[in-house]
N, C-alpha and C. Protein backbone atom coordinates (compact mmCIF):
# COMPACT_ATOMS: atom_id res chain seq x y z
N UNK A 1 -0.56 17.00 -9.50
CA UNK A 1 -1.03 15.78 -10.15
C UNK A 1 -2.44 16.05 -10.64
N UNK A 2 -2.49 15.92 -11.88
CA UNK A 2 -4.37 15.92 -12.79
C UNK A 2 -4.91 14.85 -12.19
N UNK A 3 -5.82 15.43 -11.94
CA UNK A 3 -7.45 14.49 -11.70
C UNK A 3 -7.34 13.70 -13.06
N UNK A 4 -7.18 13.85 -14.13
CA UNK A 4 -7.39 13.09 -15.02
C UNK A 4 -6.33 11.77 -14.88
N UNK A 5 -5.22 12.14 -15.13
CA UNK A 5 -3.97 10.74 -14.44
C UNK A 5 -4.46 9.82 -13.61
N UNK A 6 -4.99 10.72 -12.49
CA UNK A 6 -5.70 9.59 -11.19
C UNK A 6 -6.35 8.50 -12.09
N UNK A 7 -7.26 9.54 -12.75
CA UNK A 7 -8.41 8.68 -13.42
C UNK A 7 -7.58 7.57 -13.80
N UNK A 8 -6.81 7.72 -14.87
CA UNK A 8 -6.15 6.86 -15.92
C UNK A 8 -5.66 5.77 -15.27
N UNK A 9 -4.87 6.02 -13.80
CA UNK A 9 -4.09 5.41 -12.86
C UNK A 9 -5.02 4.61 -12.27
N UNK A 10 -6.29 4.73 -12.16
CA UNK A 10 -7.24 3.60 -11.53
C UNK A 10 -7.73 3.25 -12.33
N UNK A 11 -7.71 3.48 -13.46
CA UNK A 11 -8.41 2.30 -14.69
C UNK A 11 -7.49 1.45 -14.90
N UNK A 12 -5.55 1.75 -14.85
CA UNK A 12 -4.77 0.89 -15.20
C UNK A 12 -5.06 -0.30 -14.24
N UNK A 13 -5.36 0.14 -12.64
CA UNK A 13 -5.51 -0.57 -11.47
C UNK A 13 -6.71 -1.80 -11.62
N UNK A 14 -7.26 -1.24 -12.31
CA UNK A 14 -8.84 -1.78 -11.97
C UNK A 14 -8.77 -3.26 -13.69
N UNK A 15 -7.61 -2.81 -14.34
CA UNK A 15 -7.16 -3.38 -14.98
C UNK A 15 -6.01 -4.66 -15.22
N UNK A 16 -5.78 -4.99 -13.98
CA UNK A 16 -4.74 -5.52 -13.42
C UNK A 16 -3.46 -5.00 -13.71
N UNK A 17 -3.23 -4.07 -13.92
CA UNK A 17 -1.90 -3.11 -14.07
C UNK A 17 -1.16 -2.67 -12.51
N UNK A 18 0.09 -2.53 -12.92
CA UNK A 18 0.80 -2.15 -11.96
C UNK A 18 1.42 -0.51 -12.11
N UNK A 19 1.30 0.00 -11.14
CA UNK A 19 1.67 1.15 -11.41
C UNK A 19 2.88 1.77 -9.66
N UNK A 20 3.14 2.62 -10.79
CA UNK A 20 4.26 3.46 -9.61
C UNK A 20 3.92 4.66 -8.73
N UNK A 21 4.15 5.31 -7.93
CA UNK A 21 3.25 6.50 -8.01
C UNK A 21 3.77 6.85 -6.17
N UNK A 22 4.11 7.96 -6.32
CA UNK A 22 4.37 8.81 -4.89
C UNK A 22 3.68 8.75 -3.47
N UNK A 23 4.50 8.02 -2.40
CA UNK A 23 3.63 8.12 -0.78
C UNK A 23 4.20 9.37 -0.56
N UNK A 24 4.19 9.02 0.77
CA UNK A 24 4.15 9.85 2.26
C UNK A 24 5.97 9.99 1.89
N UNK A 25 6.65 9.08 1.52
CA UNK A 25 8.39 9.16 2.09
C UNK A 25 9.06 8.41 0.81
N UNK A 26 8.29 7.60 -0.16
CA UNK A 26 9.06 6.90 -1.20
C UNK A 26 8.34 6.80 -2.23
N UNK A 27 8.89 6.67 -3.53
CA UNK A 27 7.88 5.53 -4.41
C UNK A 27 7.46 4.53 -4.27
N UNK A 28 6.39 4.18 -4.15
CA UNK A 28 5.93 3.16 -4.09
C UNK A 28 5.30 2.32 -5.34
N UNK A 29 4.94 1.05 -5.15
CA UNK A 29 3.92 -0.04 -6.27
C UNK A 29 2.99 -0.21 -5.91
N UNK A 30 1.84 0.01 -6.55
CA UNK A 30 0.49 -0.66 -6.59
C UNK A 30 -0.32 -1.32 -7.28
N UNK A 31 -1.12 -2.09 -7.45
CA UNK A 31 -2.00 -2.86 -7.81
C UNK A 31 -3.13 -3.41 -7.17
N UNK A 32 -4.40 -3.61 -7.59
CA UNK A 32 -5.30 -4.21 -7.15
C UNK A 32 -5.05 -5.22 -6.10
N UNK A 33 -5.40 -5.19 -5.10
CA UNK A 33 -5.03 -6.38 -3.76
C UNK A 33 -5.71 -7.78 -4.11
N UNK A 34 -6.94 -7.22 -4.57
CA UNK A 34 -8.29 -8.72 -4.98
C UNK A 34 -7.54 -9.56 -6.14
N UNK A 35 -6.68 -8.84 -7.06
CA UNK A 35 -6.01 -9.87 -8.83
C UNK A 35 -5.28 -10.02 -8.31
N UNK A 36 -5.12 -11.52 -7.94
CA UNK A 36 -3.79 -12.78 -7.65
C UNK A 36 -3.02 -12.35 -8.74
N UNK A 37 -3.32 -12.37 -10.23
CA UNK A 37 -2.47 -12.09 -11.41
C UNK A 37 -1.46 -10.77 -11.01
N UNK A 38 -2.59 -9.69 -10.85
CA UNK A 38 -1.07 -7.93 -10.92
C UNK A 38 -0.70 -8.11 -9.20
N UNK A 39 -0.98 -9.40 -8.27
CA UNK A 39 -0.10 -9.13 -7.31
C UNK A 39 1.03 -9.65 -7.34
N UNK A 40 0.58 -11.55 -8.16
CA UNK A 40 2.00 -12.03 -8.41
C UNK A 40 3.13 -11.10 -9.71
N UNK A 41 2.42 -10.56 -9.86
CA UNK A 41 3.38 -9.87 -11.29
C UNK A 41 4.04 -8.38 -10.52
N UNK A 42 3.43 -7.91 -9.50
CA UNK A 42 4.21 -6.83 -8.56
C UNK A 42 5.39 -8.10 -7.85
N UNK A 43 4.96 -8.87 -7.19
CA UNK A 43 6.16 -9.59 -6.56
C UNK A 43 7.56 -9.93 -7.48
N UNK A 44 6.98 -10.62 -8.73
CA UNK A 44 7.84 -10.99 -9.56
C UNK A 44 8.80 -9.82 -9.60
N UNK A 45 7.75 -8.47 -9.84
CA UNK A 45 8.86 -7.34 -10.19
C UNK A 45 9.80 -7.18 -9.74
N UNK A 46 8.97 -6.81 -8.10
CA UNK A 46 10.06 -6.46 -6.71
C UNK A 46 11.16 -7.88 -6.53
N UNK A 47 10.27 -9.02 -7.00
CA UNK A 47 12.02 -9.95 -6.38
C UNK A 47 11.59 -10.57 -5.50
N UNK A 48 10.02 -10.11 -4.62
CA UNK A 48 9.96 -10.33 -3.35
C UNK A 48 9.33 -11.37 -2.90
N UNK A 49 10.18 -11.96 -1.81
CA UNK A 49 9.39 -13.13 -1.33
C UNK A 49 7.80 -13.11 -1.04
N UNK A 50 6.73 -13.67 -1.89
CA UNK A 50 5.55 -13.93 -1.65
C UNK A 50 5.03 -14.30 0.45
N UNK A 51 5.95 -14.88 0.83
CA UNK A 51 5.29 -14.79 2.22
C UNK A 51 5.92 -14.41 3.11
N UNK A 52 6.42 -12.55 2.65
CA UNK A 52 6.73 -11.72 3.57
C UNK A 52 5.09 -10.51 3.58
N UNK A 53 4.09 -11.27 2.64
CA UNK A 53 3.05 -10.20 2.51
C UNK A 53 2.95 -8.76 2.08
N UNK A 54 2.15 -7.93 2.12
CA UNK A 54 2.41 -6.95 1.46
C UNK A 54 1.42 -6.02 2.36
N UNK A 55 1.26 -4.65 2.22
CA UNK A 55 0.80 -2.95 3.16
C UNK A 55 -0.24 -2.80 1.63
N UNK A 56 -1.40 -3.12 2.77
CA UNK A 56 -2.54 -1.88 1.74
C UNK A 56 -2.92 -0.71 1.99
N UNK A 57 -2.65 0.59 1.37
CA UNK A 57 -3.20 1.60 1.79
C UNK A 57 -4.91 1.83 1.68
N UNK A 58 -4.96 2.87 2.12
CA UNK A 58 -6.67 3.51 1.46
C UNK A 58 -6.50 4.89 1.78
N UNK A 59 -8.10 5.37 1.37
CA UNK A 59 -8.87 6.68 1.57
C UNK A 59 -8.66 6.66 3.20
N UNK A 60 -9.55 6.19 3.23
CA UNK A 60 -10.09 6.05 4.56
C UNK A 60 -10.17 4.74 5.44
N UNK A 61 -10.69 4.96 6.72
CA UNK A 61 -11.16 3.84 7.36
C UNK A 61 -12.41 2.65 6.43
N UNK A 62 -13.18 3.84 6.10
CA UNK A 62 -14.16 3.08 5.73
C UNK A 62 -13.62 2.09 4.79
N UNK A 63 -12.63 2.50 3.74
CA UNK A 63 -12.52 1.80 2.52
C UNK A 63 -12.14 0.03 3.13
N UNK A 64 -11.53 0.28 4.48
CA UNK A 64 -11.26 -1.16 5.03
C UNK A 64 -12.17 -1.59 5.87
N UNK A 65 -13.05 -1.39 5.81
CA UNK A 65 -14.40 -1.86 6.54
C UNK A 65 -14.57 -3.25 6.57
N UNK A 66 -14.16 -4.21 5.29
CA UNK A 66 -14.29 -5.52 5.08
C UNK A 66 -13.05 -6.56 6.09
N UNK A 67 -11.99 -6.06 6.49
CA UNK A 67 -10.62 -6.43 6.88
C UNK A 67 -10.83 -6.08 8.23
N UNK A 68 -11.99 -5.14 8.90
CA UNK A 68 -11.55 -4.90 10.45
C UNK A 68 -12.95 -5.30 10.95
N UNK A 69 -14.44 -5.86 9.99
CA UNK A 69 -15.17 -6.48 10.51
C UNK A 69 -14.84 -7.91 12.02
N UNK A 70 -15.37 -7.41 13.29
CA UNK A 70 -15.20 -8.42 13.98
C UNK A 70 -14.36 -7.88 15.12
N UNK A 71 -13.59 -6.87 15.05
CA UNK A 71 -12.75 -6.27 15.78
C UNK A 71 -13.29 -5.71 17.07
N UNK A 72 -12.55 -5.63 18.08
CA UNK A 72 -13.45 -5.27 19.05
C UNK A 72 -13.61 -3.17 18.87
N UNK A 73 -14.43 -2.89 19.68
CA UNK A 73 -14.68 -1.35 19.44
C UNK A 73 -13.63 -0.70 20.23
N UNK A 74 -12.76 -0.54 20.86
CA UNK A 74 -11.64 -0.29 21.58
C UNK A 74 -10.42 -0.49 20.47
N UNK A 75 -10.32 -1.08 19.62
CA UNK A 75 -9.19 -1.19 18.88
C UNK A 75 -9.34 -0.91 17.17
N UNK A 76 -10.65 -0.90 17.18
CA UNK A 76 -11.09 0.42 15.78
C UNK A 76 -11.10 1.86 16.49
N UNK A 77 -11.46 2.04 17.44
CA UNK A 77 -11.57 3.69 17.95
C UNK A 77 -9.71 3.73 18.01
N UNK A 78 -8.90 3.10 17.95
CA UNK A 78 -7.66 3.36 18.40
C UNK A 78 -6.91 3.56 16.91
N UNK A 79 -7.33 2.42 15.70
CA UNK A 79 -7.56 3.06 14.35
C UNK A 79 -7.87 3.98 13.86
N UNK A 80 -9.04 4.16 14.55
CA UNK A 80 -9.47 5.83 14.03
C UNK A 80 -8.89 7.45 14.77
N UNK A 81 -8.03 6.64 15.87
CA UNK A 81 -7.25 7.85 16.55
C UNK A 81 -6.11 7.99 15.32
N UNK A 82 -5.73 7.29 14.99
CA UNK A 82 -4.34 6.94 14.64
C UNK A 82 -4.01 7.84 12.56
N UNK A 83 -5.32 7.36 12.49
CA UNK A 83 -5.57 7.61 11.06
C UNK A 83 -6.20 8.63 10.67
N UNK A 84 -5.56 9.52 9.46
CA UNK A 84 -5.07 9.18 8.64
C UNK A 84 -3.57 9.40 9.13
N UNK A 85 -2.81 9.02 8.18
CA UNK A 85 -1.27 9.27 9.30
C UNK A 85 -0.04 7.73 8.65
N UNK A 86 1.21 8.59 9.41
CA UNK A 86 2.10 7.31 8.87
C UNK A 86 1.96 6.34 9.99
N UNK A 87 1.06 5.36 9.96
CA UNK A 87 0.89 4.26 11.18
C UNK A 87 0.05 3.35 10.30
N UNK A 88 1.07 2.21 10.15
CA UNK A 88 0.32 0.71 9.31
C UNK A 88 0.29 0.03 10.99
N UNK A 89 -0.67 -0.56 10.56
CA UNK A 89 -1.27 -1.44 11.81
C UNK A 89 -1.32 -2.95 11.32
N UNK A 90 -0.57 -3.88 11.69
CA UNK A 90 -0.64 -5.13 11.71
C UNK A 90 -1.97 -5.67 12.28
N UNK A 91 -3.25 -6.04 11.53
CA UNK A 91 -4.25 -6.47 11.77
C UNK A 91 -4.66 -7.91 11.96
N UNK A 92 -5.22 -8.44 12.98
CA UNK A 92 -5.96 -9.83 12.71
C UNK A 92 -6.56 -9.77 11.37
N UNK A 93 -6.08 -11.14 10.55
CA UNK A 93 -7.33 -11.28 9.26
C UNK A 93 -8.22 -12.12 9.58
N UNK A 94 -9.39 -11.53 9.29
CA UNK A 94 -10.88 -12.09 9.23
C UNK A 94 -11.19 -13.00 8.20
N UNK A 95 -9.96 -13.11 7.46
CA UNK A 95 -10.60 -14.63 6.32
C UNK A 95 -10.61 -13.90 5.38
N UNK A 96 -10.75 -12.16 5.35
CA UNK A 96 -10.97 -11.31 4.05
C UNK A 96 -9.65 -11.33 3.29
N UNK A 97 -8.66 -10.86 3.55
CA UNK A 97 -7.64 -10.52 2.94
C UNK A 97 -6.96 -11.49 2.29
N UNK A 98 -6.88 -11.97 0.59
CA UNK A 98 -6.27 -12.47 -0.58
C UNK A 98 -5.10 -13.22 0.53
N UNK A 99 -4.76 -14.51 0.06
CA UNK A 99 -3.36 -15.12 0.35
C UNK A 99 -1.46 -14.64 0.05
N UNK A 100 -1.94 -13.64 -0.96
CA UNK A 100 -0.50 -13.20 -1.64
C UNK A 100 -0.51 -11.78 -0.58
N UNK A 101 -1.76 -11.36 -0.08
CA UNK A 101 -1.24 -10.33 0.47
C UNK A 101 -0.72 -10.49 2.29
N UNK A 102 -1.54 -11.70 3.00
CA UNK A 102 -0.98 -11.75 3.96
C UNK A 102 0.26 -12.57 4.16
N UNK A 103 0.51 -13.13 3.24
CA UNK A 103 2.36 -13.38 2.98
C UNK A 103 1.90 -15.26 3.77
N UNK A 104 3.01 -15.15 4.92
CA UNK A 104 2.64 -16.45 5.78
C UNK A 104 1.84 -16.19 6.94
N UNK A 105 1.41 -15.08 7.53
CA UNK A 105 0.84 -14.67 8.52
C UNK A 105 -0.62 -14.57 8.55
N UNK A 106 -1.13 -14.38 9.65
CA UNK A 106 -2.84 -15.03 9.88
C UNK A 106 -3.08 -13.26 10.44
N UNK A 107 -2.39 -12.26 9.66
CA UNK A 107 -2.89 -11.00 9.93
C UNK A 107 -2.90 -10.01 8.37
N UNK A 108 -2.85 -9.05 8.97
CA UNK A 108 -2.79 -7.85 7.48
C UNK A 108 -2.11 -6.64 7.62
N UNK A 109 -1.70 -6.14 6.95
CA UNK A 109 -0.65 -4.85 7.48
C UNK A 109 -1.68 -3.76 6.43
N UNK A 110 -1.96 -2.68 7.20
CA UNK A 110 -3.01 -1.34 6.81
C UNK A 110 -2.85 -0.14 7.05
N UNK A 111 -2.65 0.70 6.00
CA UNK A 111 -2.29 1.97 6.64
C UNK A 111 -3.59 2.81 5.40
N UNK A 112 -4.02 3.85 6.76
CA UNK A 112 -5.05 5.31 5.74
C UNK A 112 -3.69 6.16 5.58
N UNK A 113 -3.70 6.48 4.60
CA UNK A 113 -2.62 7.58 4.02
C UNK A 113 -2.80 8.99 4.27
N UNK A 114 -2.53 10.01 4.53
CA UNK A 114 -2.51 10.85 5.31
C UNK A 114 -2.05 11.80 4.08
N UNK A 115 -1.43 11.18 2.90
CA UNK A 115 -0.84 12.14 1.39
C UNK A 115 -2.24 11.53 0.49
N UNK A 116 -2.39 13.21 0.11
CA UNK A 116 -3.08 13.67 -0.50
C UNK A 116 -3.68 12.71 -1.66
N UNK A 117 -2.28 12.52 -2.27
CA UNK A 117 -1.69 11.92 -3.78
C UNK A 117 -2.44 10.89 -3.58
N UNK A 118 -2.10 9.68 -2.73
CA UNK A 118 -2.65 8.50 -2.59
C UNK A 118 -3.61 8.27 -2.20
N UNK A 119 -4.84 9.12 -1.12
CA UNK A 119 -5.89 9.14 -0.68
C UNK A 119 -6.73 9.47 -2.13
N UNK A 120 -6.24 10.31 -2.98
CA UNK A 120 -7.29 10.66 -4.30
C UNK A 120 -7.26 9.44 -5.18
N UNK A 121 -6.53 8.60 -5.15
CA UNK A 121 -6.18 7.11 -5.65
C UNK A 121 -6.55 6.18 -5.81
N UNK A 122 -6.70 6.27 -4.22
CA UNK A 122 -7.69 5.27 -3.77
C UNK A 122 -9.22 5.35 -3.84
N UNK A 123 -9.55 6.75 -3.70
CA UNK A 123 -10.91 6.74 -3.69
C UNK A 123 -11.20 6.89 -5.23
N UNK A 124 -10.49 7.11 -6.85
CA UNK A 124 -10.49 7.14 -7.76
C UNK A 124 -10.29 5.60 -8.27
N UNK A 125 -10.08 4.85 -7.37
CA UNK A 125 -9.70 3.32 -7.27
C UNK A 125 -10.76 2.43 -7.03
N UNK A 126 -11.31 3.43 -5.83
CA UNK A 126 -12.63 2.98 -5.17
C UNK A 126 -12.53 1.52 -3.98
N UNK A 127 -10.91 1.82 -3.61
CA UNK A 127 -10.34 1.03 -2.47
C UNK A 127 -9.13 1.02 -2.15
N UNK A 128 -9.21 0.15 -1.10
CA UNK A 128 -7.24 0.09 -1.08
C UNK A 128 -6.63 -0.47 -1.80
N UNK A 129 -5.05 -0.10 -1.88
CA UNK A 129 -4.89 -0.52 -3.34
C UNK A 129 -3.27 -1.51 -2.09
N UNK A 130 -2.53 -1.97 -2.87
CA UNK A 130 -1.16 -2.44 -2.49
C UNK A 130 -0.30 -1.45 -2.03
N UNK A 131 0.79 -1.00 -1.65
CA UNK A 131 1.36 -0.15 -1.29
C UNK A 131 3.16 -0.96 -0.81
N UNK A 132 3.96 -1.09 -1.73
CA UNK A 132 5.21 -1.43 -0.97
C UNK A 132 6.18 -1.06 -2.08
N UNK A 133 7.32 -0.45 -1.63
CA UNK A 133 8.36 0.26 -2.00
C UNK A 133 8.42 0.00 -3.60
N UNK A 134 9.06 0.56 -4.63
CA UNK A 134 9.16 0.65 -5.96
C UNK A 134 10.82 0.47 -6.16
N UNK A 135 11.20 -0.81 -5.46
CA UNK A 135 12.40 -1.17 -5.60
C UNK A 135 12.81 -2.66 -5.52
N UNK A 136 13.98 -2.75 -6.31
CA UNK A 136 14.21 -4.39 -6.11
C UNK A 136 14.54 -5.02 -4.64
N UNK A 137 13.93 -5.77 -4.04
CA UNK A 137 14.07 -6.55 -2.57
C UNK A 137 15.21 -6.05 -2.45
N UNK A 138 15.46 -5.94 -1.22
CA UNK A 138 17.16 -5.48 -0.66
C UNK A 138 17.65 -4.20 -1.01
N UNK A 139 16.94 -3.48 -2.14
CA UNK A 139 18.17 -2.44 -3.09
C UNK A 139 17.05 -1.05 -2.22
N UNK A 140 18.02 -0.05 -2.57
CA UNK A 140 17.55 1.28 -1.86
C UNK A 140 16.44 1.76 -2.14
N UNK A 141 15.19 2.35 -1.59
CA UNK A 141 13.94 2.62 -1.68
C UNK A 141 14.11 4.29 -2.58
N UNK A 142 13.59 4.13 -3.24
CA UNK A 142 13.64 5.37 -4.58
C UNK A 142 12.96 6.52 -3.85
N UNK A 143 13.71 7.43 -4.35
CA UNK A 143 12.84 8.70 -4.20
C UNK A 143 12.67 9.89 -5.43
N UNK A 144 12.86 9.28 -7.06
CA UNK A 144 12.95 9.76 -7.17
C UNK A 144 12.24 8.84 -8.58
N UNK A 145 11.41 9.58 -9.31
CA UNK A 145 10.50 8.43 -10.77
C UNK A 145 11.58 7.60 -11.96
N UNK A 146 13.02 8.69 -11.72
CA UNK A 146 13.75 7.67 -12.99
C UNK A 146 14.77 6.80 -11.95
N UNK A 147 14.75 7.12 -10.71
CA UNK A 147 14.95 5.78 -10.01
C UNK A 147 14.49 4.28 -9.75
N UNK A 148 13.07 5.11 -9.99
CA UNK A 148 12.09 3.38 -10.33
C UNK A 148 12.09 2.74 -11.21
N UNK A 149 12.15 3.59 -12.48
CA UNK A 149 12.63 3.16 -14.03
C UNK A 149 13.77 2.66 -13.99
N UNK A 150 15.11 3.27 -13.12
CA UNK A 150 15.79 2.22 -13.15
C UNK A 150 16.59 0.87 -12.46
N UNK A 151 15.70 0.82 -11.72
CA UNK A 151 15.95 -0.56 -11.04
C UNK A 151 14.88 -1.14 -11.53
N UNK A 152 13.67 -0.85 -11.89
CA UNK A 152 13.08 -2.21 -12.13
C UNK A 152 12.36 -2.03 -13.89
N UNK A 153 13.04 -1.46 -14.37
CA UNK A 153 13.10 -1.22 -16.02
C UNK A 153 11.57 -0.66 -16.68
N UNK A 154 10.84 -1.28 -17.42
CA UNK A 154 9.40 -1.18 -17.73
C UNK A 154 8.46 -2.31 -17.69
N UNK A 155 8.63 -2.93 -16.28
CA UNK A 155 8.17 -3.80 -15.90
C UNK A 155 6.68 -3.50 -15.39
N UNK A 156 6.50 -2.29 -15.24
CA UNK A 156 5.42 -1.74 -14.21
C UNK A 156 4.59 -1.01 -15.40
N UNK A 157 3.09 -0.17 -15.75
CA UNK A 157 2.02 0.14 -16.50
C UNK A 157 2.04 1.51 -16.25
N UNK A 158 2.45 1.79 -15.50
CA UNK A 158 1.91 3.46 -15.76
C UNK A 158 2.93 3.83 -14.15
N UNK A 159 3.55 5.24 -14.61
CA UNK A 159 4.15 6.37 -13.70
C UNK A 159 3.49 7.41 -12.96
N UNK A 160 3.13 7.07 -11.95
CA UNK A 160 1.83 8.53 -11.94
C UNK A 160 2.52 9.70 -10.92
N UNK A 161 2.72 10.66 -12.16
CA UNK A 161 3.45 11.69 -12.19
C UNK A 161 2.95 12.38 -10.63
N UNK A 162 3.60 13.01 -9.85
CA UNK A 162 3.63 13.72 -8.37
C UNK A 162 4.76 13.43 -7.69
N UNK A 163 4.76 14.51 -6.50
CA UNK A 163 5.66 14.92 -5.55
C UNK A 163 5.47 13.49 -4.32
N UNK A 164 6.52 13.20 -3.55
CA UNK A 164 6.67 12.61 -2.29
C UNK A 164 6.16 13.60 -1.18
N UNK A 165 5.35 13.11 -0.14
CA UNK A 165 5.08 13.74 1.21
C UNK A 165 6.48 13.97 1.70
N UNK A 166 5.99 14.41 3.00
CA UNK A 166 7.14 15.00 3.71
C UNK A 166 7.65 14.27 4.50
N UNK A 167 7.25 12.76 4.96
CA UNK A 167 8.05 11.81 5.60
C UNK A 167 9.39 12.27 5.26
N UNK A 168 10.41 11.92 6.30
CA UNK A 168 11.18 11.27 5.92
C UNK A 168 11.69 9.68 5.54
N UNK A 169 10.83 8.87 6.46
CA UNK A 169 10.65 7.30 6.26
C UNK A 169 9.58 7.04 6.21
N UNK A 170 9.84 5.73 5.47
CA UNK A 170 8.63 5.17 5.52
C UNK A 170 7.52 4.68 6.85
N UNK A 171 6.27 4.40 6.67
CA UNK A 171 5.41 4.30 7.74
C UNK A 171 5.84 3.58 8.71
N UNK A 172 5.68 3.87 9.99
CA UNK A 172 5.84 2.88 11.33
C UNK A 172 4.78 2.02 11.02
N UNK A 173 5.71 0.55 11.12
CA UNK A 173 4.23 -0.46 11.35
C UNK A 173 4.61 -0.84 12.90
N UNK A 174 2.98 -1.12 13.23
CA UNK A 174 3.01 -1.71 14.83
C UNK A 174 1.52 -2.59 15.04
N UNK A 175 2.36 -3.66 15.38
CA UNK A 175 0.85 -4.68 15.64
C UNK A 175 -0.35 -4.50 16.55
N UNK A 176 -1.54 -3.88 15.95
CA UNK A 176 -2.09 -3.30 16.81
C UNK A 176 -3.32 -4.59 17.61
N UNK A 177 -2.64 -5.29 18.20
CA UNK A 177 -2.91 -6.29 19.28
C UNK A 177 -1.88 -6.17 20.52
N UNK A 178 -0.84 -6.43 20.33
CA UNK A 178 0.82 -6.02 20.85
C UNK A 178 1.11 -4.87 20.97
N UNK A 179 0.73 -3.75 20.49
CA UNK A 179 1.07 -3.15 20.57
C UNK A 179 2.98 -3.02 20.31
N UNK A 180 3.47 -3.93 19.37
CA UNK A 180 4.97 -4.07 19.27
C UNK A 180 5.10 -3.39 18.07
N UNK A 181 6.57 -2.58 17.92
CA UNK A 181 6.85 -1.77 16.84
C UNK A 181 7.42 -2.61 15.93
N UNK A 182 6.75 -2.96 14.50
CA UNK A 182 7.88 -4.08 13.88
C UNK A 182 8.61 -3.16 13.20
N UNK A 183 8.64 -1.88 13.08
CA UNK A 183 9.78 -0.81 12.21
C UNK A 183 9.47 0.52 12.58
N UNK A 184 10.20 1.46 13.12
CA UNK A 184 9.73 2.32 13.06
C UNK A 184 10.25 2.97 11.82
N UNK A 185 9.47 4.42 12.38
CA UNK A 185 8.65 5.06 11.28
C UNK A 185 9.58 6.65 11.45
């Protein structure tokens, strides 16, 4: 994948564009988390119910610095064990995180990406971006770019050309209060 694409791929972002573009185990969708506009227009895409919420990736820890303000230091050091890596963490929200992204829930789902692809993305993004499958609600999670094209047509701004990690599935999420697995991974 060109450094230059990235580029292009976070200007589409930073543009309220939606774009497609390779995790850890699937294609995934992204868009700016902060534009209510390219989040409702990712939902519309996917089909998906608005208050099932949505997985932001990032670079890093730091990039979520705003979302884990308040947390106790025992359960960011357990973040920072964990990360980078396939482990989304169901977070308390601090009031930070947009309404379309915590769905109906009074938390946030967060994962640092551990693929390459998406960590250069984000920091070419200059944050976390959205992160949830590149498929219609219910229908099979793509693994492959003219799979995304065809379930959800040219609904989406830009393809950003690269390989899938080596997952085989997608990320384990687990509420990191509970410590409960809501999927594994």
């Amino acid at each position: 994948m060109s450094a230059l694409k990235v580029k292009f791929a976070a200007e589409v972002l930073r543009a309220g564009g939606v774009i497609a573009y390779p995790t850890e185990a699937v294609w995934g969708l992204g868009c700016d988390p902060d534009n209510s506009a390219a989040v409702s227009r990712l939902l519309a895409l996917k089909q998906r119910d608005p208050a099932k919420g949505l997985i932001l990736v990032a670079a890093d820890i730091a990039q979520f610095s705003p979302y884990l303000k308040g947390l106790p230091e025992q359960q960011l050091s357990r973040l920072s064990n964990a990360w980078p890596g396939p482990y989304t963490f169901i977070v308390p929200d601090n009031g930070y995180a947009p309404p379309l992204i915590k769905g109906h829930f009074s938390s946030v789902a967060l994962r640092v990406s551990a693929n390459k692809q998406v960590a250069d993305l984000c920091r070419a993004f200059g944050g976390p971006i959205v992160s949830t499958s590149a498929n219609l609600a219910g229908q099979p999670t793509p693994k492959w770019p003219w799979l995304v094209q065809q379930q959800l047509g040219q609904g989406f701004d830009f393809i950003l050309p690269g390989c899938l990690g080596r997952s085989a599935k997608p990320s384990e999420i687990r509420d990191l209060i509970t410590d409960k697995v809501i999927r594994s991974g």
